[in-house]
C-alpha atoms as a PDB file:
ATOM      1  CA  UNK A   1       0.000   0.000   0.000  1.00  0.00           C
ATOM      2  CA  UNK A   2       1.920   2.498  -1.279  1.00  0.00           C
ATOM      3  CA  UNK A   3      -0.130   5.782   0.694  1.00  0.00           C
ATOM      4  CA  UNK A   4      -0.133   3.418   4.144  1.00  0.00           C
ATOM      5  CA  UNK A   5       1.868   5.899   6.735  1.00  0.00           C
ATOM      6  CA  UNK A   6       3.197   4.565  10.395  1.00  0.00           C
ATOM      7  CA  UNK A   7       0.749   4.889  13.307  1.00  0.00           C
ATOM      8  CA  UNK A   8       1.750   4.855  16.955  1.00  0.00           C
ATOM      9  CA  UNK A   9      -1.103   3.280  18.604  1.00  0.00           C
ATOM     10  CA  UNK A  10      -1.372   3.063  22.617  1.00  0.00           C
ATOM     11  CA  UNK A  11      -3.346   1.226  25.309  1.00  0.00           C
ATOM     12  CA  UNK A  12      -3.360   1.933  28.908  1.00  0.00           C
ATOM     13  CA  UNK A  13      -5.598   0.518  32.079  1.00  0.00           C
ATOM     14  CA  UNK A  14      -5.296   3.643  33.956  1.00  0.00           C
ATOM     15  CA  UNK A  15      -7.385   1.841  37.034  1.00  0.00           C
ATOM     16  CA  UNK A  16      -9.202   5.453  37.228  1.00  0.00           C
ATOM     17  CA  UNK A  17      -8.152   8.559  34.753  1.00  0.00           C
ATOM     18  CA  UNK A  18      -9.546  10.955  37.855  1.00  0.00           C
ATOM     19  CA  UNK A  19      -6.911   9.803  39.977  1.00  0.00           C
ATOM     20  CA  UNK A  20      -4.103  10.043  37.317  1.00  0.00           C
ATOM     21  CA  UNK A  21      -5.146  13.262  36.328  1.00  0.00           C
ATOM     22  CA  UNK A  22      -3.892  14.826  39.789  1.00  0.00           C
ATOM     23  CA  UNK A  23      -0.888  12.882  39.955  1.00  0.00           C
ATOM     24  CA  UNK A  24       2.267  14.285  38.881  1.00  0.00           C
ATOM     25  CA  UNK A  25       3.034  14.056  35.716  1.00  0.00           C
ATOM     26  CA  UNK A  26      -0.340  13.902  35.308  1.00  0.00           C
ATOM     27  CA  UNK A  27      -2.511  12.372  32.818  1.00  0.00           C
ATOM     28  CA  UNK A  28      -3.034  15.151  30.049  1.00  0.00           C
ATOM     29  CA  UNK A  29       1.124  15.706  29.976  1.00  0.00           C
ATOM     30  CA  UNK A  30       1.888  11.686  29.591  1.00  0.00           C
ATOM     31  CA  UNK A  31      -0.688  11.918  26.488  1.00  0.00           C
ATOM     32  CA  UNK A  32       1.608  14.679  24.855  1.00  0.00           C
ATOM     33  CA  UNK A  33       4.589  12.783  25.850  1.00  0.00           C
ATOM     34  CA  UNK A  34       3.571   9.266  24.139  1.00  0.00           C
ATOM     35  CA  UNK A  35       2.040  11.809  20.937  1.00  0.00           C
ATOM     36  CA  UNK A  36      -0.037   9.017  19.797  1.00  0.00           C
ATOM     37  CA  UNK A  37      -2.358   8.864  16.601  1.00  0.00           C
ATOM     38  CA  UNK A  38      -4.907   6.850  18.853  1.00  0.00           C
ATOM     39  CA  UNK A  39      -5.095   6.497  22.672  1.00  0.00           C
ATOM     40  CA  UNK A  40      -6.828   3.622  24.131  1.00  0.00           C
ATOM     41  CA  UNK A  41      -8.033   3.439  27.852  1.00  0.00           C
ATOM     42  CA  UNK A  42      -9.589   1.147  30.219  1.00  0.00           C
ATOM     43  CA  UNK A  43     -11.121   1.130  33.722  1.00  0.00           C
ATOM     44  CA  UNK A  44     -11.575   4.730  33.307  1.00  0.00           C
ATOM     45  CA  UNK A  45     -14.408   4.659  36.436  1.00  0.00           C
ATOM     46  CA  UNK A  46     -15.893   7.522  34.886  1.00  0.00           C
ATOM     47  CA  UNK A  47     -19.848   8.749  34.228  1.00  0.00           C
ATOM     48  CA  UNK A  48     -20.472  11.398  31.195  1.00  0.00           C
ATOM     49  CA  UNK A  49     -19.713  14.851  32.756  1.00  0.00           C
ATOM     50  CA  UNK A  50     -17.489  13.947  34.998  1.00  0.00           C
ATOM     51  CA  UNK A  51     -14.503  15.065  33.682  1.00  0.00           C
ATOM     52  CA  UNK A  52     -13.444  17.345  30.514  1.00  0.00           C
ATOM     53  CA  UNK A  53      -9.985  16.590  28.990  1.00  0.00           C
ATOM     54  CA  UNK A  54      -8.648  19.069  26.641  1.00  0.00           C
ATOM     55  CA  UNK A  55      -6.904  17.189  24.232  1.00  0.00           C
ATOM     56  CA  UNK A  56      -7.127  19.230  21.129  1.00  0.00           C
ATOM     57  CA  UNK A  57      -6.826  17.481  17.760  1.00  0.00           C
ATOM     58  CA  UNK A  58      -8.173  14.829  19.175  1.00  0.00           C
ATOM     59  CA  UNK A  59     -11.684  12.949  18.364  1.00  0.00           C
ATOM     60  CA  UNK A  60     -13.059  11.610  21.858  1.00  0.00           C
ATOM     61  CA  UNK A  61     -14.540   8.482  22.265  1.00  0.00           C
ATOM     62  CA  UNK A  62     -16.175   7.334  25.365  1.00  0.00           C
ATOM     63  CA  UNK A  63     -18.206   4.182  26.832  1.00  0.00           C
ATOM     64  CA  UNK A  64     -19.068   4.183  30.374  1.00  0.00           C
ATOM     65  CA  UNK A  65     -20.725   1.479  32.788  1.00  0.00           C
ATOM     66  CA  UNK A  66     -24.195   2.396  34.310  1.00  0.00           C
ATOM     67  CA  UNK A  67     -22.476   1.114  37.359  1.00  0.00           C
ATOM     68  CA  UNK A  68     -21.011   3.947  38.999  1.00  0.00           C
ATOM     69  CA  UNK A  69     -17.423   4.245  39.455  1.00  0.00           C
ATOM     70  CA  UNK A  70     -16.827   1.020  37.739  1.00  0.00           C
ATOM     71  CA  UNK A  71     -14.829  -0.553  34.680  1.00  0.00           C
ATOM     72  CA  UNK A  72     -15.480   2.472  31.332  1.00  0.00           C
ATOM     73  CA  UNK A  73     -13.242   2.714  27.881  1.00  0.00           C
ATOM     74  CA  UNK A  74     -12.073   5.302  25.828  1.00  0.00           C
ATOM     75  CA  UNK A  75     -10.256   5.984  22.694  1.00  0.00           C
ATOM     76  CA  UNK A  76      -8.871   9.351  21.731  1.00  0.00           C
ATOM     77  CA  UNK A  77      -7.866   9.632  17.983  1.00  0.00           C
ATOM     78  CA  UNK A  78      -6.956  11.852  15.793  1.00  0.00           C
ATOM     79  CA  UNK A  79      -8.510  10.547  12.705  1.00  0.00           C
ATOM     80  CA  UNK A  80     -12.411  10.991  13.309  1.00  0.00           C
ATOM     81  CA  UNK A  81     -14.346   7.349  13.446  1.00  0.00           C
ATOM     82  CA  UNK A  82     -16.473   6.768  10.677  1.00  0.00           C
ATOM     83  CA  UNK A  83     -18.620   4.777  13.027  1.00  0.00           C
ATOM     84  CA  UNK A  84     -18.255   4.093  16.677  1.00  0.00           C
ATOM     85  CA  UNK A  85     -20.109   0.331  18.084  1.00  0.00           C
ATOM     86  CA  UNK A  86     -20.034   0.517  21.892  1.00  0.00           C
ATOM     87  CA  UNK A  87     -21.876  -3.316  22.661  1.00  0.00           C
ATOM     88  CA  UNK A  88     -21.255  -6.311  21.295  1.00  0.00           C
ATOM     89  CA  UNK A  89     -24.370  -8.006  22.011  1.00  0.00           C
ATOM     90  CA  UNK A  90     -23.250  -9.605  25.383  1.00  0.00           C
ATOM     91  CA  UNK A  91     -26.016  -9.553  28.009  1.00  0.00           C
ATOM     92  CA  UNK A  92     -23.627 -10.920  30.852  1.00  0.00           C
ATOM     93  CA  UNK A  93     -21.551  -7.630  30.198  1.00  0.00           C
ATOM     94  CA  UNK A  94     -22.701  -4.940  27.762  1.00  0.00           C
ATOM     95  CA  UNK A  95     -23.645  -2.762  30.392  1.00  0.00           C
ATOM     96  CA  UNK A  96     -20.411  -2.309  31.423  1.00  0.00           C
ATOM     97  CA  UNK A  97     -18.683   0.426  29.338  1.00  0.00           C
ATOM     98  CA  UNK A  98     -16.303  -2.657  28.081  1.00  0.00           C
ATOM     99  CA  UNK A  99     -15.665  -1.602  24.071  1.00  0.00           C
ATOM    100  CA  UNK A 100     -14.912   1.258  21.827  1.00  0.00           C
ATOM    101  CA  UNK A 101     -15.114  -0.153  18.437  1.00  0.00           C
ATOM    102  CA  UNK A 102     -13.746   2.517  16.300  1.00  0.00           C
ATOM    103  CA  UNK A 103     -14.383   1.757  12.486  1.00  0.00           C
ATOM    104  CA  UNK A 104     -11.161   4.347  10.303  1.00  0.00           C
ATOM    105  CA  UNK A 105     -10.859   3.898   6.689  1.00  0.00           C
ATOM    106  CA  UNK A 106      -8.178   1.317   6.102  1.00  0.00           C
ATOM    107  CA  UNK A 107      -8.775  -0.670   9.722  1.00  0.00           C
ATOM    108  CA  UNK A 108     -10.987  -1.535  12.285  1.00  0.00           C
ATOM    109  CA  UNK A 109      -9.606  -0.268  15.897  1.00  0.00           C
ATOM    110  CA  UNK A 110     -11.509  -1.865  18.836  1.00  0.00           C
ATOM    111  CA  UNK A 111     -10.757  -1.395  22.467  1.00  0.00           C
ATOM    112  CA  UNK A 112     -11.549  -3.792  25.277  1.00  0.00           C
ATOM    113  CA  UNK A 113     -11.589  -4.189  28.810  1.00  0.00           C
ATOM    114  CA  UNK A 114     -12.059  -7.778  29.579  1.00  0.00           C
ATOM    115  CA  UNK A 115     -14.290  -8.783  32.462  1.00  0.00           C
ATOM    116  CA  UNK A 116     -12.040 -10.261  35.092  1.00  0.00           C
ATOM    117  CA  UNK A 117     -12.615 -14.068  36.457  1.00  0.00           C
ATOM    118  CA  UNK A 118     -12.893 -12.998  39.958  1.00  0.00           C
ATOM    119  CA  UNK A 119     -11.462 -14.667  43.327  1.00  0.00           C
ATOM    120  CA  UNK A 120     -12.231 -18.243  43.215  1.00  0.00           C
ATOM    121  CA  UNK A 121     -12.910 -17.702  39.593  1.00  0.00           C
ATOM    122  CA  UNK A 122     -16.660 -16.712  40.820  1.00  0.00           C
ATOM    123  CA  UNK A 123     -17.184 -14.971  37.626  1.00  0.00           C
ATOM    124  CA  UNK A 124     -15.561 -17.447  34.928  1.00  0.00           C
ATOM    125  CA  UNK A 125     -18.707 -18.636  33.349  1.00  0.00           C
ATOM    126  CA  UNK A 126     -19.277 -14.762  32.267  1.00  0.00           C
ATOM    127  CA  UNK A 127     -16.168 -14.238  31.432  1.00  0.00           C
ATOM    128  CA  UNK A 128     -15.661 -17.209  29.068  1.00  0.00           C
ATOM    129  CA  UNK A 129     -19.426 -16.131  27.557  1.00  0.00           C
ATOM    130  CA  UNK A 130     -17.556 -12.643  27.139  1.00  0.00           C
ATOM    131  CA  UNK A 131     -14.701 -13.770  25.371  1.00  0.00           C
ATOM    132  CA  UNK A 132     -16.476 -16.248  23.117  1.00  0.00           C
ATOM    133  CA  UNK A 133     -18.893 -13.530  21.689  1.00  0.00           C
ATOM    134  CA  UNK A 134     -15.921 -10.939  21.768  1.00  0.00           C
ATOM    135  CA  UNK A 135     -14.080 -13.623  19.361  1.00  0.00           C
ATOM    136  CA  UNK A 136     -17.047 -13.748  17.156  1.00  0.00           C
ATOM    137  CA  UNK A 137     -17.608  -9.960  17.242  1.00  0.00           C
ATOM    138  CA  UNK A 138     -13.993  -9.375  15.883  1.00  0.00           C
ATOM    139  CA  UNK A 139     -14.371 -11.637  13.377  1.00  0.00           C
ATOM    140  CA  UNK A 140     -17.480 -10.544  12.036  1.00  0.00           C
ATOM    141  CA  UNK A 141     -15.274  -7.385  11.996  1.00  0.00           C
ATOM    142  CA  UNK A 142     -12.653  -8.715  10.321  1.00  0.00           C
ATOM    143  CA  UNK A 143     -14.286  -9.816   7.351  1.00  0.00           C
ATOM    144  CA  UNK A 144     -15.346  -5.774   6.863  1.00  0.00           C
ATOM    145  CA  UNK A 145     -11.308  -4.216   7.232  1.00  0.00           C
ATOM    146  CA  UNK A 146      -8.709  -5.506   9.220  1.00  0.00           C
ATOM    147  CA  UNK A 147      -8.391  -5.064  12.852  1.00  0.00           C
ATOM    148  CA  UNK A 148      -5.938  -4.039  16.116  1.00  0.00           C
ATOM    149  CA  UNK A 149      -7.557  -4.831  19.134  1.00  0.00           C
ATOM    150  CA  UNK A 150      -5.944  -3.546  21.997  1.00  0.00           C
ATOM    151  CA  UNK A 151      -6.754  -3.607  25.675  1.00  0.00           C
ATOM    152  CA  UNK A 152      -6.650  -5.354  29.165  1.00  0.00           C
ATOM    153  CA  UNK A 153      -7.504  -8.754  28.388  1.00  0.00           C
ATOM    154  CA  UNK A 154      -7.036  -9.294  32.034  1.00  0.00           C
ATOM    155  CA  UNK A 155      -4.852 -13.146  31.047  1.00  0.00           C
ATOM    156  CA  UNK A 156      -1.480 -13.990  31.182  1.00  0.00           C
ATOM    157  CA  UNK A 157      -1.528 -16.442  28.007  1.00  0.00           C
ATOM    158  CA  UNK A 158       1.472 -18.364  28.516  1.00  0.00           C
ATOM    159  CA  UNK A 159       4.100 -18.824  31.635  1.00  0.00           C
ATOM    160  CA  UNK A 160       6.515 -16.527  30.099  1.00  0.00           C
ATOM    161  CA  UNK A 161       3.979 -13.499  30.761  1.00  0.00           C
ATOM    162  CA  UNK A 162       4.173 -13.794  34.339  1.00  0.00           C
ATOM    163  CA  UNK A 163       6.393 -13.668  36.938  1.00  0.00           C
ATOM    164  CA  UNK A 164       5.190 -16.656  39.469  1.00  0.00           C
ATOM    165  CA  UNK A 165       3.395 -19.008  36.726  1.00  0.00           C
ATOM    166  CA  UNK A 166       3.103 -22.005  39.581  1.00  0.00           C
ATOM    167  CA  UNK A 167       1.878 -20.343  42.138  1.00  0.00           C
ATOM    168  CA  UNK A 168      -1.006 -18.483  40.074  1.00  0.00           C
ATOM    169  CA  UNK A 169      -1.936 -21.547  38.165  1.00  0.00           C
ATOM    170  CA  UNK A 170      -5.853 -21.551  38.522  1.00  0.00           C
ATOM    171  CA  UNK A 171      -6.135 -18.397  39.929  1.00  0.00           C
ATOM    172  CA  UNK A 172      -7.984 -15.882  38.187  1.00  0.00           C
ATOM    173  CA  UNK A 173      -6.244 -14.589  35.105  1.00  0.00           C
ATOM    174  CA  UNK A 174      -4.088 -17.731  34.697  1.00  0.00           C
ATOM    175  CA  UNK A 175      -6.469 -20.551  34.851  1.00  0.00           C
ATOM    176  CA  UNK A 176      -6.435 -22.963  32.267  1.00  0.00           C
ATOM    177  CA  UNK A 177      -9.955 -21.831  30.841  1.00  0.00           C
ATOM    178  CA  UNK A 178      -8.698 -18.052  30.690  1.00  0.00           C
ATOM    179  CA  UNK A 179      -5.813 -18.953  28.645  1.00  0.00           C
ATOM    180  CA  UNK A 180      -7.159 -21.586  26.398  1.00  0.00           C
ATOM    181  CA  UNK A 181     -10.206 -18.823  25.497  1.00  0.00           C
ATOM    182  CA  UNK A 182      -6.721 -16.327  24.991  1.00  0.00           C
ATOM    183  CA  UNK A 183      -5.586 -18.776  22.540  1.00  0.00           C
ATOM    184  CA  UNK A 184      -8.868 -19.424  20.730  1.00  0.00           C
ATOM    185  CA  UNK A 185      -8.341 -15.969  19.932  1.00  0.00           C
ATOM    186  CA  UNK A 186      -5.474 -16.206  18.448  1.00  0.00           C
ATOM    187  CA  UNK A 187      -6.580 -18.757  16.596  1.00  0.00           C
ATOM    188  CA  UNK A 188      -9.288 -17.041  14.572  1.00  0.00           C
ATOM    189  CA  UNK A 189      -6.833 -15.180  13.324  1.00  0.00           C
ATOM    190  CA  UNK A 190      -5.141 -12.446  15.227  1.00  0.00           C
ATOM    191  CA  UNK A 191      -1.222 -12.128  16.334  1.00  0.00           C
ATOM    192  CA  UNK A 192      -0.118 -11.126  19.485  1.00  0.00           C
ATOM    193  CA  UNK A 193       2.065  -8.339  18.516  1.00  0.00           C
ATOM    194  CA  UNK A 194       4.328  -8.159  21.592  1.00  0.00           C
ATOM    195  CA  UNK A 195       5.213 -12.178  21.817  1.00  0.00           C
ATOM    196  CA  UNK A 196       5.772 -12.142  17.882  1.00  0.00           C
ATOM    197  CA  UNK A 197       8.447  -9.568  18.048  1.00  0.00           C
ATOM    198  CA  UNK A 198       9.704 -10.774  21.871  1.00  0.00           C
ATOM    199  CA  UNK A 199       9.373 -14.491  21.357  1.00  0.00           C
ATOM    200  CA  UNK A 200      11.235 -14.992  24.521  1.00  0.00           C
ATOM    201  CA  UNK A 201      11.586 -11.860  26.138  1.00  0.00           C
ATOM    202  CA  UNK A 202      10.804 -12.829  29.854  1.00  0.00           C
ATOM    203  CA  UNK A 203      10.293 -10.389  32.345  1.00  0.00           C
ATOM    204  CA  UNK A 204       8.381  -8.045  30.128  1.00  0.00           C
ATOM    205  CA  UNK A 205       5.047  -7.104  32.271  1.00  0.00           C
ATOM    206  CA  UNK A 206       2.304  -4.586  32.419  1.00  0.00           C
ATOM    207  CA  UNK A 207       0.406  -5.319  35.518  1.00  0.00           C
ATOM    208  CA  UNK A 208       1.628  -5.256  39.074  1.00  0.00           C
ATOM    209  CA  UNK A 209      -0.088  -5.964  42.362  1.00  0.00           C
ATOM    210  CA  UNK A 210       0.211  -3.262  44.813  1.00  0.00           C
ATOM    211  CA  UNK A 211       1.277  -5.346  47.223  1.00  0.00           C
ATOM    212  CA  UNK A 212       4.585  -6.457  47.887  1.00  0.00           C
ATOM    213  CA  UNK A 213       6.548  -3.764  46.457  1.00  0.00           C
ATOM    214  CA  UNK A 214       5.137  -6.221  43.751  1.00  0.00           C
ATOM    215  CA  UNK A 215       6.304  -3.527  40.860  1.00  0.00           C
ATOM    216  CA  UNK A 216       9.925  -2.377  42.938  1.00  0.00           C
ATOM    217  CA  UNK A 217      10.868  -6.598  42.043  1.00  0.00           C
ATOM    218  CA  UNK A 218       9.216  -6.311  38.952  1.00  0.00           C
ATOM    219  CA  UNK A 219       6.928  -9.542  39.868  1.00  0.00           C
ATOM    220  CA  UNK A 220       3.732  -8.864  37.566  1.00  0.00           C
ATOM    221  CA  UNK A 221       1.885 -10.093  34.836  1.00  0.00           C
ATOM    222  CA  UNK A 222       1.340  -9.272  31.075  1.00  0.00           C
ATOM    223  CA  UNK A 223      -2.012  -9.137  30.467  1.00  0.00           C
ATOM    224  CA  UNK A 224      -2.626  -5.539  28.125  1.00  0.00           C
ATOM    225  CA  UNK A 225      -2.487  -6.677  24.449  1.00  0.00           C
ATOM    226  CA  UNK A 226      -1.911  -5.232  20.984  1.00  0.00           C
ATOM    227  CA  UNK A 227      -3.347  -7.943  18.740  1.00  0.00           C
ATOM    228  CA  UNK A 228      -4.325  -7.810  14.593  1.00  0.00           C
ATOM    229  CA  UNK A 229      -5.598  -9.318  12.157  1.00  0.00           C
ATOM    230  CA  UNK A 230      -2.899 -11.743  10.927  1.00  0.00           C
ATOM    231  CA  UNK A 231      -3.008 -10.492   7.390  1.00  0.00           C
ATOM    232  CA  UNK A 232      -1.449  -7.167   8.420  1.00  0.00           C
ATOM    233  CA  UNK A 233       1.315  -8.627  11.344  1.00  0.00           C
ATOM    234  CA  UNK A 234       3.856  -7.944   8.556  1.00  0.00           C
ATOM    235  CA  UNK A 235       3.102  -4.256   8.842  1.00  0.00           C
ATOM    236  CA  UNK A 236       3.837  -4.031  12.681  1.00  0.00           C
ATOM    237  CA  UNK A 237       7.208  -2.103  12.738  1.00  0.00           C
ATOM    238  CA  UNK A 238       7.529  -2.401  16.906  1.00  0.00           C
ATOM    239  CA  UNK A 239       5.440  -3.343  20.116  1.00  0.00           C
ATOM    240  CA  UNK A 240       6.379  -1.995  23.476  1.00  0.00           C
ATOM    241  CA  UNK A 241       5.904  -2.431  26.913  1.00  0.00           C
ATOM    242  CA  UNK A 242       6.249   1.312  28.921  1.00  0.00           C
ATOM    243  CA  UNK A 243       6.594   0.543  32.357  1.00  0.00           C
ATOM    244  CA  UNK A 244       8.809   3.383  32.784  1.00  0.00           C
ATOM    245  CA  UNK A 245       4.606   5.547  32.904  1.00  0.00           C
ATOM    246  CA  UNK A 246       3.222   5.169  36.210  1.00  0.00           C
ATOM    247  CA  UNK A 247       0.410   6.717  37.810  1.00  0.00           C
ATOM    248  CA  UNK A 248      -1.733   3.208  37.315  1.00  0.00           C
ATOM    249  CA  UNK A 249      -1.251  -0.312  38.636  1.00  0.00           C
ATOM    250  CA  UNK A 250      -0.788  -1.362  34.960  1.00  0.00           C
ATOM    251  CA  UNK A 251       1.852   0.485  32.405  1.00  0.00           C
ATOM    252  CA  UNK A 252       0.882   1.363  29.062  1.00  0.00           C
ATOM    253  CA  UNK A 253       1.719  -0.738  25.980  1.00  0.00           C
ATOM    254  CA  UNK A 254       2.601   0.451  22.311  1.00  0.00           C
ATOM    255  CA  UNK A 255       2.113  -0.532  18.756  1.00  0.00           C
ATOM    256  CA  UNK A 256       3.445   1.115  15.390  1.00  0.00           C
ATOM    257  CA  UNK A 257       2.397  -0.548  12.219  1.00  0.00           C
ATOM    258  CA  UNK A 258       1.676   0.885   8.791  1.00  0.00           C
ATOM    259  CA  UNK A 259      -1.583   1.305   7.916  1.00  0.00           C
END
């Protein structure tokens, strides 16, 4: 495609943007730092009106849970959608703020925050109905344009994307179930970005307890994702980890691919 150009895309659980924003730096000046040409966050805990960002150039998107407080997604971009979808036809978790589905001209860009499992995996049943309908609403998708999908997918897929894979085994986020539904989702044919360029880059995380000093020993977990359509992997020209941004429990993570 000879008119494709290079677009840094970037995805960040921010585990509430009110509380970065009066942190220091705060949120607005990491957004001009990482100059991205789409912004992706979850767990924004946000209802409309609760906040104005002035982020000029950009297009804002927003999705927020009818639960106060709770879970939300946004997407910032500089390119405005052609069409924004918001649910994905999931009763166990549409209400929930969970997607920005951005459609651009050249690729589909959707956003997710993945419900998590729970303690005791007391929510897995919802989760894996979640994931199996998000599969099939990114492949309906991808038969329109390609897509990136980006987002907390709340799972550590394999053992190399966490820091203590025996002790979690099970536990929410690395049960068997959670990861097997990960790589169903690869399977329908999407590339993890990060583990295709890093095939065995260990110690490469973007979620950390607060507990423990867990982020001081750098003992987390990599569960925020760039994934796409595999027909365009070859266009990916890097995938990052950030963990050098605080202000959330989770780091943000990078694409740039030519589009």
């Amino acid at each position: 495609m000879s008119t494709a150009r290079e677009l840094r895309l970037v995805s960040w659980n921010v585990n509430g943007l009110r509380a970065v924003m009066k942190k220091d730096p705060g949120f607005e000046q990491i957004f001009g730092q990482l100059d991205a040409d789409v912004f992706a966050l979850q767990e924004t805990k946000l209802q409309e009106g609760q906040l104005e960002l002035d982020l000029p150039g950009y297009y804002q998107t927003w999705n927020y849970a009818e639960r106060k407080g709770y879970s939300g997604t946004a997407v910032f971009s500089r390119q405005e959608p052609l069409r924004v979808v918001r649910q994905i036809s999931c009763p166990v978790a549409d209400d929930e703020g969970r997607v920005c589905a951005l459609e651009f001209d050249r690729y589909w860009f959707v956003n997710v925050y993945t419900p998590n499992a729970k303690n005791g995996l007391a929510r897995i049943d919802e989760r894996l109905e979640w994931d199996a309908r998000y599969r099939e609403f990114l492949c309906e998708l991808a038969e329109q344009k390609p897509v990136v999908t980006c987002g907390d997918f709340n799972v550590a897929h394999e053992e190399i994307d966490l820091k203590n894979p025996g002790p979690n085994r099970g536990n929410a986020g690395f049960s068997d179930e959670e990861r097997a539904s990960f790589s169903a989702l690869l399977d329908a044919g999407f590339t993890d970005t990060f583990r295709a360029r890093h095939p065995d880059l260990a110690g490469a995380y973007s979620w950390w307890s607060y507990r423990f000093h867990a982020r001081e020993k750098n003992a987390g977990w990599r569960i925020d994702y760039f994934l796409v359509s595999n027909g365009i992997a070859d266009r990916v020209t890097g995938a990052s980890i950030l963990p050098e941004v605080f202000g959330s429990d989770h780091c943000p993570v990078e694409l740039t691919i030519e589009l």
